[in-house]
C-alpha atoms as a PDB file:
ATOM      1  CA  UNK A   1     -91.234 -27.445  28.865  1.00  0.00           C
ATOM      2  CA  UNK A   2     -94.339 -28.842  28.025  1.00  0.00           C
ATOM      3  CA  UNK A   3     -97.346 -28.507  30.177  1.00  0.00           C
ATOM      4  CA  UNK A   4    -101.068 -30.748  29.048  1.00  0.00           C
ATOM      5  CA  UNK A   5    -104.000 -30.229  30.511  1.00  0.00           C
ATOM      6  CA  UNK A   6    -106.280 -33.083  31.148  1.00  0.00           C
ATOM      7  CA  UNK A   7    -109.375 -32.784  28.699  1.00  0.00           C
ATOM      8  CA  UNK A   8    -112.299 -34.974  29.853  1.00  0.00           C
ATOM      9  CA  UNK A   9    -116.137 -34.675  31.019  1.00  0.00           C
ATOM     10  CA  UNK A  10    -115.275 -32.018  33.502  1.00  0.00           C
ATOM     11  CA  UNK A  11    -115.115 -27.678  33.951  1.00  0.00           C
ATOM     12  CA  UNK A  12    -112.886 -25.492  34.702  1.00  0.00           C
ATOM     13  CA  UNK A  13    -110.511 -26.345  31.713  1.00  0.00           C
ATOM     14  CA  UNK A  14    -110.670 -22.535  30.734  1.00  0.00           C
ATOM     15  CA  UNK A  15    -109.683 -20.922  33.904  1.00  0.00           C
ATOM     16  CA  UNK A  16    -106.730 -23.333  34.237  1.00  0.00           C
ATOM     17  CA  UNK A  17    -105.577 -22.365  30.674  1.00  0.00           C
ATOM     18  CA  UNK A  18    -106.005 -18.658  31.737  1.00  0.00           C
ATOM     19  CA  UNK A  19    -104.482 -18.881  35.059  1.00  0.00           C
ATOM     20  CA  UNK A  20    -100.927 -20.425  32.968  1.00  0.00           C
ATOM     21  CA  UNK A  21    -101.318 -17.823  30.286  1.00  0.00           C
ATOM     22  CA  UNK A  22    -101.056 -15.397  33.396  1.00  0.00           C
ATOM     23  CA  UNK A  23     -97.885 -16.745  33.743  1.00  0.00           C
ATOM     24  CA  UNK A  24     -96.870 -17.127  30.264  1.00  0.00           C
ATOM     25  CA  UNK A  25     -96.913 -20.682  29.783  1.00  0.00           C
ATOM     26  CA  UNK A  26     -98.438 -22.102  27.318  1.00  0.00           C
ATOM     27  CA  UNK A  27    -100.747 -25.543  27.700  1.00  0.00           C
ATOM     28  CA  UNK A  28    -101.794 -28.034  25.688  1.00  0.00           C
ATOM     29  CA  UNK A  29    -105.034 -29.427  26.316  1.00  0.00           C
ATOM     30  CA  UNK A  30    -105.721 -32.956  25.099  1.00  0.00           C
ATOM     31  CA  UNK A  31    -106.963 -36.314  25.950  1.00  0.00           C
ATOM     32  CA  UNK A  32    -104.283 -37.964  23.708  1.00  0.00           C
ATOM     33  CA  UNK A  33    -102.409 -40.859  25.715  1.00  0.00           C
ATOM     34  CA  UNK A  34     -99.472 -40.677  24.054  1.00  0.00           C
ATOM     35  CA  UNK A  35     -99.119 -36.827  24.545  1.00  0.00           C
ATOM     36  CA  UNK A  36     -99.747 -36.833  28.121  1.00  0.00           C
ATOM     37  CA  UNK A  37     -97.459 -39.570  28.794  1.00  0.00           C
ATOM     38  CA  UNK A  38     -94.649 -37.009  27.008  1.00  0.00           C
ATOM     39  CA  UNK A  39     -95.623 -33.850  28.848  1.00  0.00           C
ATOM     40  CA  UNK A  40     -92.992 -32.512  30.979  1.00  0.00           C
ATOM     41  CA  UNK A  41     -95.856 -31.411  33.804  1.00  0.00           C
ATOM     42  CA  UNK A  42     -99.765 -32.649  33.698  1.00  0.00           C
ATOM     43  CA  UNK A  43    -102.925 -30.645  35.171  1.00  0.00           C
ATOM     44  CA  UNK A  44    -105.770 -32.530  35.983  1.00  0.00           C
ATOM     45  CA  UNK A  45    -108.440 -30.064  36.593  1.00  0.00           C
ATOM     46  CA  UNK A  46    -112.078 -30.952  37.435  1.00  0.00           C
ATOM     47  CA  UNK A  47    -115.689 -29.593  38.175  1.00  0.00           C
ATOM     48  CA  UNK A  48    -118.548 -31.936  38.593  1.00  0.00           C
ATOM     49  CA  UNK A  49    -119.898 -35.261  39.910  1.00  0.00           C
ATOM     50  CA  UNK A  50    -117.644 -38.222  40.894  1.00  0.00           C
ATOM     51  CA  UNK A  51    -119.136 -40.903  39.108  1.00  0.00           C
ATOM     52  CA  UNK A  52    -120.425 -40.031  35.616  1.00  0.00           C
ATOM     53  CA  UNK A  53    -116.662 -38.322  35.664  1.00  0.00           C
ATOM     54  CA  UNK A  54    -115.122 -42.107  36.655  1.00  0.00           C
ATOM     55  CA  UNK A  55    -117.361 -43.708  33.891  1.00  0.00           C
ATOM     56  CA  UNK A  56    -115.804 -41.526  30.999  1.00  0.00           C
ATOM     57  CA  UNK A  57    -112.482 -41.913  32.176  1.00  0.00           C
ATOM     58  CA  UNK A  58    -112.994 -45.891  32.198  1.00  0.00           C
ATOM     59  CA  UNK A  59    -114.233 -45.189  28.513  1.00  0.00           C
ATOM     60  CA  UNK A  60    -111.498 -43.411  27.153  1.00  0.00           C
ATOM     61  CA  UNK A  61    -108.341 -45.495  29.358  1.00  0.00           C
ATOM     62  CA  UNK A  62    -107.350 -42.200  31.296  1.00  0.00           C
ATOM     63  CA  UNK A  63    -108.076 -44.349  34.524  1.00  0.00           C
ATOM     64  CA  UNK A  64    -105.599 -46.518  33.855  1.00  0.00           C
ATOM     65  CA  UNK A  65    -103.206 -43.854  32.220  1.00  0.00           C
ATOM     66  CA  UNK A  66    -103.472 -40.894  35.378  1.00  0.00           C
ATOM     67  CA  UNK A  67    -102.149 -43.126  38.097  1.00  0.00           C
ATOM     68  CA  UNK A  68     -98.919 -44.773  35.841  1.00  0.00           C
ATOM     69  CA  UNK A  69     -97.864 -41.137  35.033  1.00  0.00           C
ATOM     70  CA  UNK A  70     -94.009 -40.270  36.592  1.00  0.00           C
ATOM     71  CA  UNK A  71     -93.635 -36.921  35.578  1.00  0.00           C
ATOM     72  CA  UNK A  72     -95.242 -34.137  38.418  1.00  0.00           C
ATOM     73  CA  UNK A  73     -98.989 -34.386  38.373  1.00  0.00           C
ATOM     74  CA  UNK A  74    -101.088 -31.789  39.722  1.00  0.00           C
ATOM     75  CA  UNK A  75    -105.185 -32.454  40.881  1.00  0.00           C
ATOM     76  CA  UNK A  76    -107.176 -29.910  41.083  1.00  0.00           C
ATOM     77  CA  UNK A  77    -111.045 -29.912  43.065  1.00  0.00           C
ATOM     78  CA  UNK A  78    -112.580 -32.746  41.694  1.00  0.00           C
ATOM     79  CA  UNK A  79    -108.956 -34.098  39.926  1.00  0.00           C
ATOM     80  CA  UNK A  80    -108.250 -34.418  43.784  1.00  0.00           C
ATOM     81  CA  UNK A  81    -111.026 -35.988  44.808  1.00  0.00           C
ATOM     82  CA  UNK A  82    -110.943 -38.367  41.877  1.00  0.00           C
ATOM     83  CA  UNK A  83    -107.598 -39.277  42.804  1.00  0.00           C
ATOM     84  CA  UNK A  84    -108.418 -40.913  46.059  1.00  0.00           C
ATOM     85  CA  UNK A  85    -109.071 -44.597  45.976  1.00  0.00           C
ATOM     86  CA  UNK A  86    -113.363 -43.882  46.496  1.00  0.00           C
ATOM     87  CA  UNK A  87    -115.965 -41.052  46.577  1.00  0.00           C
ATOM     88  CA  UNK A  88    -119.240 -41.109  48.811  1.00  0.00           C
ATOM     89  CA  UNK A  89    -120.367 -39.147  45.248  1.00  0.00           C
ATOM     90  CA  UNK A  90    -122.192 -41.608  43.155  1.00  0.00           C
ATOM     91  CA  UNK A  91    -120.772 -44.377  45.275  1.00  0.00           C
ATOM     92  CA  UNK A  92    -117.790 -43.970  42.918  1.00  0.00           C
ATOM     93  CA  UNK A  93    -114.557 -46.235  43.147  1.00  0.00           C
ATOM     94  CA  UNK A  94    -111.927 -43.399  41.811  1.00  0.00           C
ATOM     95  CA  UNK A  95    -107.932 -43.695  40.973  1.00  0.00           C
ATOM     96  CA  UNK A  96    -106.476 -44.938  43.990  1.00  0.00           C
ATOM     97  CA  UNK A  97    -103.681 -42.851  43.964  1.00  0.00           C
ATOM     98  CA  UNK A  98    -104.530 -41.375  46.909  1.00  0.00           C
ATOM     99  CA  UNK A  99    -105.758 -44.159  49.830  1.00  0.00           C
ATOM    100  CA  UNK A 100    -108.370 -41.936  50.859  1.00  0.00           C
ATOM    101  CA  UNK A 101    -111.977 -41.832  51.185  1.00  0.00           C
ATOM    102  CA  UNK A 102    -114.032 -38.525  50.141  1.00  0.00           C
ATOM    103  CA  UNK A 103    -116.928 -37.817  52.211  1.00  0.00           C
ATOM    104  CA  UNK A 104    -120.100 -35.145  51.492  1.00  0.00           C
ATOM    105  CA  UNK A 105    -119.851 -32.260  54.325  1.00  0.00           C
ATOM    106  CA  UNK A 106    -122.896 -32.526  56.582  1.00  0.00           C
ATOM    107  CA  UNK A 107    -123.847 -29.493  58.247  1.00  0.00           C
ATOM    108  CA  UNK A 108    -123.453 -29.531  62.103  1.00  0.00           C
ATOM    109  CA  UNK A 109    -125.385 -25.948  62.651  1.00  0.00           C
ATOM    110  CA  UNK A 110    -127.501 -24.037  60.610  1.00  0.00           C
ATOM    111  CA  UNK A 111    -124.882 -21.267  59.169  1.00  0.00           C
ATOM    112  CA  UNK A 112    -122.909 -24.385  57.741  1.00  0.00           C
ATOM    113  CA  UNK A 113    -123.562 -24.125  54.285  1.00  0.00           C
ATOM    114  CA  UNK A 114    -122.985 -26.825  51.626  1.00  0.00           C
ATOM    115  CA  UNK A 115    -121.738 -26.530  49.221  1.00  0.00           C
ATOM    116  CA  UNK A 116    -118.476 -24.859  50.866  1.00  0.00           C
ATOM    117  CA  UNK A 117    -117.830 -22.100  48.363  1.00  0.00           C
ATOM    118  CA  UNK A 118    -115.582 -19.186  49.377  1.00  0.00           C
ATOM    119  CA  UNK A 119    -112.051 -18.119  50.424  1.00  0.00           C
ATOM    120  CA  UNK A 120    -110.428 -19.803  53.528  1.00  0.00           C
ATOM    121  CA  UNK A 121    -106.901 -19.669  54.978  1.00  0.00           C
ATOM    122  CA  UNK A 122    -104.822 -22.789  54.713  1.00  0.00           C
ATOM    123  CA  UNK A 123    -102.220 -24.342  57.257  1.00  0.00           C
ATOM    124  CA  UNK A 124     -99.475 -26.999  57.927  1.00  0.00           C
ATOM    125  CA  UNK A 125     -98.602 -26.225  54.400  1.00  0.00           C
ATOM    126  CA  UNK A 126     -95.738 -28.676  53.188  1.00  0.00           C
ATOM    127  CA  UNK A 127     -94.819 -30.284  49.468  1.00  0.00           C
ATOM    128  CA  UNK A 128     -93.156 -28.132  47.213  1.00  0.00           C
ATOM    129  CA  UNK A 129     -96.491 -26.419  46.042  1.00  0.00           C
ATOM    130  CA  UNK A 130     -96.020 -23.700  49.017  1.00  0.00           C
ATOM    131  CA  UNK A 131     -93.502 -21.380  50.368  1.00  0.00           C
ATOM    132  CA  UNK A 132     -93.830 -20.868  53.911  1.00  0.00           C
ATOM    133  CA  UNK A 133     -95.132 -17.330  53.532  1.00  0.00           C
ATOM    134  CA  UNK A 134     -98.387 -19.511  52.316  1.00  0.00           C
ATOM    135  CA  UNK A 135     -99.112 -20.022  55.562  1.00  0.00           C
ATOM    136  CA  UNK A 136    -102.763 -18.600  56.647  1.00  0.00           C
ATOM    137  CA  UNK A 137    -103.014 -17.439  52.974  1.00  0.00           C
ATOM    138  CA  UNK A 138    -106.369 -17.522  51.949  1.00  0.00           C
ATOM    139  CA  UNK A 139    -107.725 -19.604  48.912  1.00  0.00           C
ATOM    140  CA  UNK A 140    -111.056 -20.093  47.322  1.00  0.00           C
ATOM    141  CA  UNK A 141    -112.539 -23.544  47.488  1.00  0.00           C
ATOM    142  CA  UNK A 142    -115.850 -24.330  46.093  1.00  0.00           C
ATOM    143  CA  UNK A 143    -117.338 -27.823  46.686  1.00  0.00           C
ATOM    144  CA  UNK A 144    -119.237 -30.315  48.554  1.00  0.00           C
ATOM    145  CA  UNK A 145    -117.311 -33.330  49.437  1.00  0.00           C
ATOM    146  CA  UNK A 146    -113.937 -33.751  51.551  1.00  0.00           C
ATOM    147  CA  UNK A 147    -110.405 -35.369  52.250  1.00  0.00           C
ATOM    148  CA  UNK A 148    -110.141 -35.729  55.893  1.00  0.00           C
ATOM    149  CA  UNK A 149    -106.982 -34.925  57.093  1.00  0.00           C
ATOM    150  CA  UNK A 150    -104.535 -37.974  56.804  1.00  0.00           C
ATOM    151  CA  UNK A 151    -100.799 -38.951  56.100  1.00  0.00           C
ATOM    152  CA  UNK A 152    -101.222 -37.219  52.366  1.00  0.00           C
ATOM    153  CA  UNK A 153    -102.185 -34.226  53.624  1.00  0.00           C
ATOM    154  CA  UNK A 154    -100.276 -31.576  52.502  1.00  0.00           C
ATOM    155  CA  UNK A 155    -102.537 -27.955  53.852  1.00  0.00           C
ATOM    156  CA  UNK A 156    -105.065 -28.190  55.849  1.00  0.00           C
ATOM    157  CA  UNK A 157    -108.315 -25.704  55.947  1.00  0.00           C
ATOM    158  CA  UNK A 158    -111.460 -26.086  58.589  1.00  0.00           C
ATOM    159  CA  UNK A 159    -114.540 -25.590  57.216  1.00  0.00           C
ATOM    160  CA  UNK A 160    -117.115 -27.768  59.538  1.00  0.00           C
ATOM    161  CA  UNK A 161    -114.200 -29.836  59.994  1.00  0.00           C
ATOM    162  CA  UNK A 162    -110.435 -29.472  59.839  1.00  0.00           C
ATOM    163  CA  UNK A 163    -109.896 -31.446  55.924  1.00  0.00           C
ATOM    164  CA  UNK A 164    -107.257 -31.679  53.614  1.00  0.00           C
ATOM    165  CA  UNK A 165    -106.591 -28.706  51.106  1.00  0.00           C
ATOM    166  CA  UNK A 166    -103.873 -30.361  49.452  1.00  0.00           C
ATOM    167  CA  UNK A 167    -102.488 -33.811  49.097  1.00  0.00           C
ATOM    168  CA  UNK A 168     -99.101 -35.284  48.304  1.00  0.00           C
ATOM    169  CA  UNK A 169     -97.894 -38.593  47.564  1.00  0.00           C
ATOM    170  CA  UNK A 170     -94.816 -38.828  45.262  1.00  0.00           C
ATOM    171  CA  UNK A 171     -95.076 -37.292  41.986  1.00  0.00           C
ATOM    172  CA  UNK A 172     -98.387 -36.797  42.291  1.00  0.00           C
ATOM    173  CA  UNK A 173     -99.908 -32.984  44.051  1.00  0.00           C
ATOM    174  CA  UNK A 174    -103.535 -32.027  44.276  1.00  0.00           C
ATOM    175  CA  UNK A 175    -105.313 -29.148  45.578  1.00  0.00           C
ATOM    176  CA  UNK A 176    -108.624 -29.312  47.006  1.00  0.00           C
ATOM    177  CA  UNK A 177    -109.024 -25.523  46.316  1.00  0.00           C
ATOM    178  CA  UNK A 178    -108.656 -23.586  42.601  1.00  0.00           C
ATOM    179  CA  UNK A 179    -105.732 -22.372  42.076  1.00  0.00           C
ATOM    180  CA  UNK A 180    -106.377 -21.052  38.762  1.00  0.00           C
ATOM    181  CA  UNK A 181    -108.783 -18.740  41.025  1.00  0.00           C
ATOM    182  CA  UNK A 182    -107.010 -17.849  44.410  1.00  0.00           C
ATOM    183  CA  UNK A 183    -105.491 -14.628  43.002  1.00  0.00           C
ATOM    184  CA  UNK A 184    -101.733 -13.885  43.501  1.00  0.00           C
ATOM    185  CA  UNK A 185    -101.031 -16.796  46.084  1.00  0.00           C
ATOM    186  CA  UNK A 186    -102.886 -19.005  43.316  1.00  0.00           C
ATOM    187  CA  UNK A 187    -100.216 -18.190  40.726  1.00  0.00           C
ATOM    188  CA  UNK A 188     -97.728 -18.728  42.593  1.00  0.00           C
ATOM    189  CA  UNK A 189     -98.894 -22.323  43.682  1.00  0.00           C
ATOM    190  CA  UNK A 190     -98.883 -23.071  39.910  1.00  0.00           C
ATOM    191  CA  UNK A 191     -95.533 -21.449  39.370  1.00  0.00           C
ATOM    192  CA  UNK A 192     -94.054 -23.504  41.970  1.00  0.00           C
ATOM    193  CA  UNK A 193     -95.642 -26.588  40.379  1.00  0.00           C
ATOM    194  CA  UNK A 194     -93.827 -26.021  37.381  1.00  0.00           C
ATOM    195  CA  UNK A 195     -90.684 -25.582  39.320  1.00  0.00           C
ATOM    196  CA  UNK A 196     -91.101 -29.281  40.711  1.00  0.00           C
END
């Protein structure tokens, strides 16, 4: 099986690659078209800001590529976000996959900290990313923008405001929260990926 990792303008590339050789899966990570449109399974991973990210993947013809894939796609943190249809970060018009709008958290009280960084418990888990024993598992999210909760929504977490921790829409799964760094219940979000 053949597992690529999205490589573009954004983080967290290594702890991905980490978290599968955990597993014992080996990934390629590339930006080739053609080899991405061959992989069995694609990651699209992501830390940073919405726009500049957008821009470089107009440049290089991933837009167009990410949302004709038809083999399981997983989006992670900002992958997610970029895989709505527009981000209130830079103003940015993202993939569309998704019909979804992502919003910056505003703080409602003064212990509300953004950006949301930390473990929280997710719920109403559904897609084939989670076993029912996922249920109030805790994750680790880091970030400052949203998904509200809507007919993608495939977890939920509250953090100033029940939002979506995952999403699901066909052959395409994100996660709003890492993965790669949410420990045992992490790995085995990833393992049942590559089960899809």
């Amino acid at each position: 099986m053949s597992i690529v990792v999205i490589k573009y303008n954004a983080g967290n590339i290594f702890s991905v690659e980490s978290a599968f050789k955990r597993l014992d899966v080996d990934v390629l990570v590339t930006a080739d078209a053609e080899i991405i449109k061959r992989a069995d399974k694609v990651i699209f991973p992501g830390v940073g800001e919405a726009s500049s990210t957008m821009h470089h993947l107009r440049q290089s013809g991933l837009d167009v590529l990410i949302p004709n894939l038809t083999q399981p796609v997983l989006g992670i943190c900002l992958g997610m976000q970029l895989m709505c249809s527009h981000s209130e970060e830079g103003n940015a018009d993202c993939l569309n996959i998704f019909n979804a709008q992502v919003k910056r958290f505003i703080p409602q009280k003064h212990e509300d900290k953004v950006p949301h960084m930390g473990w929280n418990t997710i719920s109403d888990v559904r897609s084939r990313l989670f076993d029912e024993s996922m249920e109030s598992e805790f994750v680790y999210f880091v970030h400052s923008y949203y998904v509200s909760v809507c007919e993608y929504t495939a977890a939920k977490t509250d953090y100033i405001k029940p939002f979506s921790a995952a999403l699901h829409k066909d052959n395409f799964y994100a996660t709003q929260f890492h993965p790669e760094k949410s420990g045992s219940v992490g790995e085995k979000i990833l393992q049942n990926f590559l089960n899809i």
